[in-house]
C-alpha atoms as a PDB file:
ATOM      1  CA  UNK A   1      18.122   9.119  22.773  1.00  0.00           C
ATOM      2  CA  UNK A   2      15.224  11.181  24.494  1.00  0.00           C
ATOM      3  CA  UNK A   3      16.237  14.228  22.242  1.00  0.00           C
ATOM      4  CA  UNK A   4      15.561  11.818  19.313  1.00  0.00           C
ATOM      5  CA  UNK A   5      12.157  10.764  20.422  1.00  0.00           C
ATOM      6  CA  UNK A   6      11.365  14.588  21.145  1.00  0.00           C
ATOM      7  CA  UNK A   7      12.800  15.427  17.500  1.00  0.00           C
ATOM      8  CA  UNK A   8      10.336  11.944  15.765  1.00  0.00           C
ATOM      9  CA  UNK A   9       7.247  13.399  18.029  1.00  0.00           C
ATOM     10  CA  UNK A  10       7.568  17.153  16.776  1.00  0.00           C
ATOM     11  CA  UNK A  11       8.197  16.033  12.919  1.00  0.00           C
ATOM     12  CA  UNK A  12       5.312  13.381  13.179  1.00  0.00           C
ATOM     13  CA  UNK A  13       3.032  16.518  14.909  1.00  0.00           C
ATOM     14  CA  UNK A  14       3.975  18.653  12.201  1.00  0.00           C
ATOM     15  CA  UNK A  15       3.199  16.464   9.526  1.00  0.00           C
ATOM     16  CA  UNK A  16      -0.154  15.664  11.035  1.00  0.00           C
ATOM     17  CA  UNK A  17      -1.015  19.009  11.169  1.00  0.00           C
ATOM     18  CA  UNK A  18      -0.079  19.970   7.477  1.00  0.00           C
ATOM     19  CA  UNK A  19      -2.043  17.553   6.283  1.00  0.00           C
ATOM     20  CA  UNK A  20      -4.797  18.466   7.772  1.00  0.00           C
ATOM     21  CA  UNK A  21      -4.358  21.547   6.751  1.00  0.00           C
ATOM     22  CA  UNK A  22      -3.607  20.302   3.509  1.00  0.00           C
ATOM     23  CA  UNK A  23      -7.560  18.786   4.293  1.00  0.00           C
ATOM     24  CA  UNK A  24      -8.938  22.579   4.743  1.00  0.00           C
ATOM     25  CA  UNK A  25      -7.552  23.744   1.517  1.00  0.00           C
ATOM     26  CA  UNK A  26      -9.028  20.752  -0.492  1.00  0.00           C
ATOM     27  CA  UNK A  27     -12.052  21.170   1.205  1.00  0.00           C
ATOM     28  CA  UNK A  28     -12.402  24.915  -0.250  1.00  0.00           C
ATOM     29  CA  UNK A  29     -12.183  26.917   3.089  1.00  0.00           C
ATOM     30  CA  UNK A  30      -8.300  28.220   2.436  1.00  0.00           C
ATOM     31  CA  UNK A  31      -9.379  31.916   3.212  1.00  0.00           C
ATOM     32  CA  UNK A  32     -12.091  31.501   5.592  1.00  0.00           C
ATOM     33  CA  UNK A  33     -11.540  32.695   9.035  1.00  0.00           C
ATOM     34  CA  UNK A  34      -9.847  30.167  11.990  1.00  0.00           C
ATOM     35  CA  UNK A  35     -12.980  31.003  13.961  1.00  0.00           C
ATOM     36  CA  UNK A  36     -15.179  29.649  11.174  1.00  0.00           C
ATOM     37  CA  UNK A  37     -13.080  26.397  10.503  1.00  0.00           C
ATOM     38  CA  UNK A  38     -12.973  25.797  14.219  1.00  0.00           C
ATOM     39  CA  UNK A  39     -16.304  26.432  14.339  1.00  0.00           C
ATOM     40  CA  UNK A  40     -17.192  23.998  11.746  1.00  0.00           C
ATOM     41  CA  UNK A  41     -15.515  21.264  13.337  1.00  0.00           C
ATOM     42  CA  UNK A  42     -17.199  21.807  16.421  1.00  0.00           C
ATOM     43  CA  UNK A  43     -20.408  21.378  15.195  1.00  0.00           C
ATOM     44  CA  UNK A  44     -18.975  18.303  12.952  1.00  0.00           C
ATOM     45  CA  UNK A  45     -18.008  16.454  16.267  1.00  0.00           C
ATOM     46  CA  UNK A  46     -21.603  17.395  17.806  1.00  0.00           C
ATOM     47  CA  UNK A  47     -23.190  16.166  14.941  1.00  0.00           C
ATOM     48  CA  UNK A  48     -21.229  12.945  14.142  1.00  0.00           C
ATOM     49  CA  UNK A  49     -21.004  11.959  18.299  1.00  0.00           C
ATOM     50  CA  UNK A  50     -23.631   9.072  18.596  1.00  0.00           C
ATOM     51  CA  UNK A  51     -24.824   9.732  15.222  1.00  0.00           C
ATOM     52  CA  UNK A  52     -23.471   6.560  12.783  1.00  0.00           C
ATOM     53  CA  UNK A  53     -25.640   7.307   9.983  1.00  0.00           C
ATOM     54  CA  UNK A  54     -24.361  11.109   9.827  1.00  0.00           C
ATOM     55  CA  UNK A  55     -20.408   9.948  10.163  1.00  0.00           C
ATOM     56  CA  UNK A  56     -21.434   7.602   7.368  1.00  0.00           C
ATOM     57  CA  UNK A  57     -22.711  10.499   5.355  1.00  0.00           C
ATOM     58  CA  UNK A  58     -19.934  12.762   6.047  1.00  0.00           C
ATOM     59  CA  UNK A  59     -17.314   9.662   5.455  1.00  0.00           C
ATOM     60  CA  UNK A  60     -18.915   9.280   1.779  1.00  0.00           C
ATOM     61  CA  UNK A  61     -18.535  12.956   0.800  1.00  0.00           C
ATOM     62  CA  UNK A  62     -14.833  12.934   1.960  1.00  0.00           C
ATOM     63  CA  UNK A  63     -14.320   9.570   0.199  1.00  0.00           C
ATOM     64  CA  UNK A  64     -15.917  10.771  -3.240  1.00  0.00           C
ATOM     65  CA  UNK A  65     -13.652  13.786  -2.490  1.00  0.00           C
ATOM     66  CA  UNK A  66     -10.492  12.267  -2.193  1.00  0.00           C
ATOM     67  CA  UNK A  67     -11.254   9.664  -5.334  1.00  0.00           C
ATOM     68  CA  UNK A  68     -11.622  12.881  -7.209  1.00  0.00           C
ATOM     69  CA  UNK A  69      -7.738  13.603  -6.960  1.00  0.00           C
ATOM     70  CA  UNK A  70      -6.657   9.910  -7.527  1.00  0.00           C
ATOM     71  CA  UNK A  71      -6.187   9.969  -3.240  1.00  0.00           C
END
């Protein structure tokens, strides 16, 4: 049974982390460099961290984003 919750962890981890690379690609940064993108979410956290009206901001442009698509 503990080899099946390792096996449900690893699949839910992987799909996590293709969708948000799935999130990169949408976003228009596909070929930019890992150091870049990592970058860029550094500073997002920075900004955003205490900052309501800026996570607000950011939360609308990913929203309009996504109802774009039909997401």
């Amino acid at each position: 049974m503990a080899k099946s919750m390792t096996s449900d962890a690893r699949k839910k981890d992987t799909c996590e982390k293709i969708e948000l690379g799935g999130l990169i690609v949408k976003a228009g940064l596909r070929y930019e460099k890992r150091a870049l993108l990592l970058g860029l979410l550094i500073e997002a956290e920075r900004r955003i961290k205490g900052d309501d009206a800026e996570k607000s901001r950011l939360t609308a442009i990913g929203a309009e984003a996504f109802g774009n698509d039909g997401e």
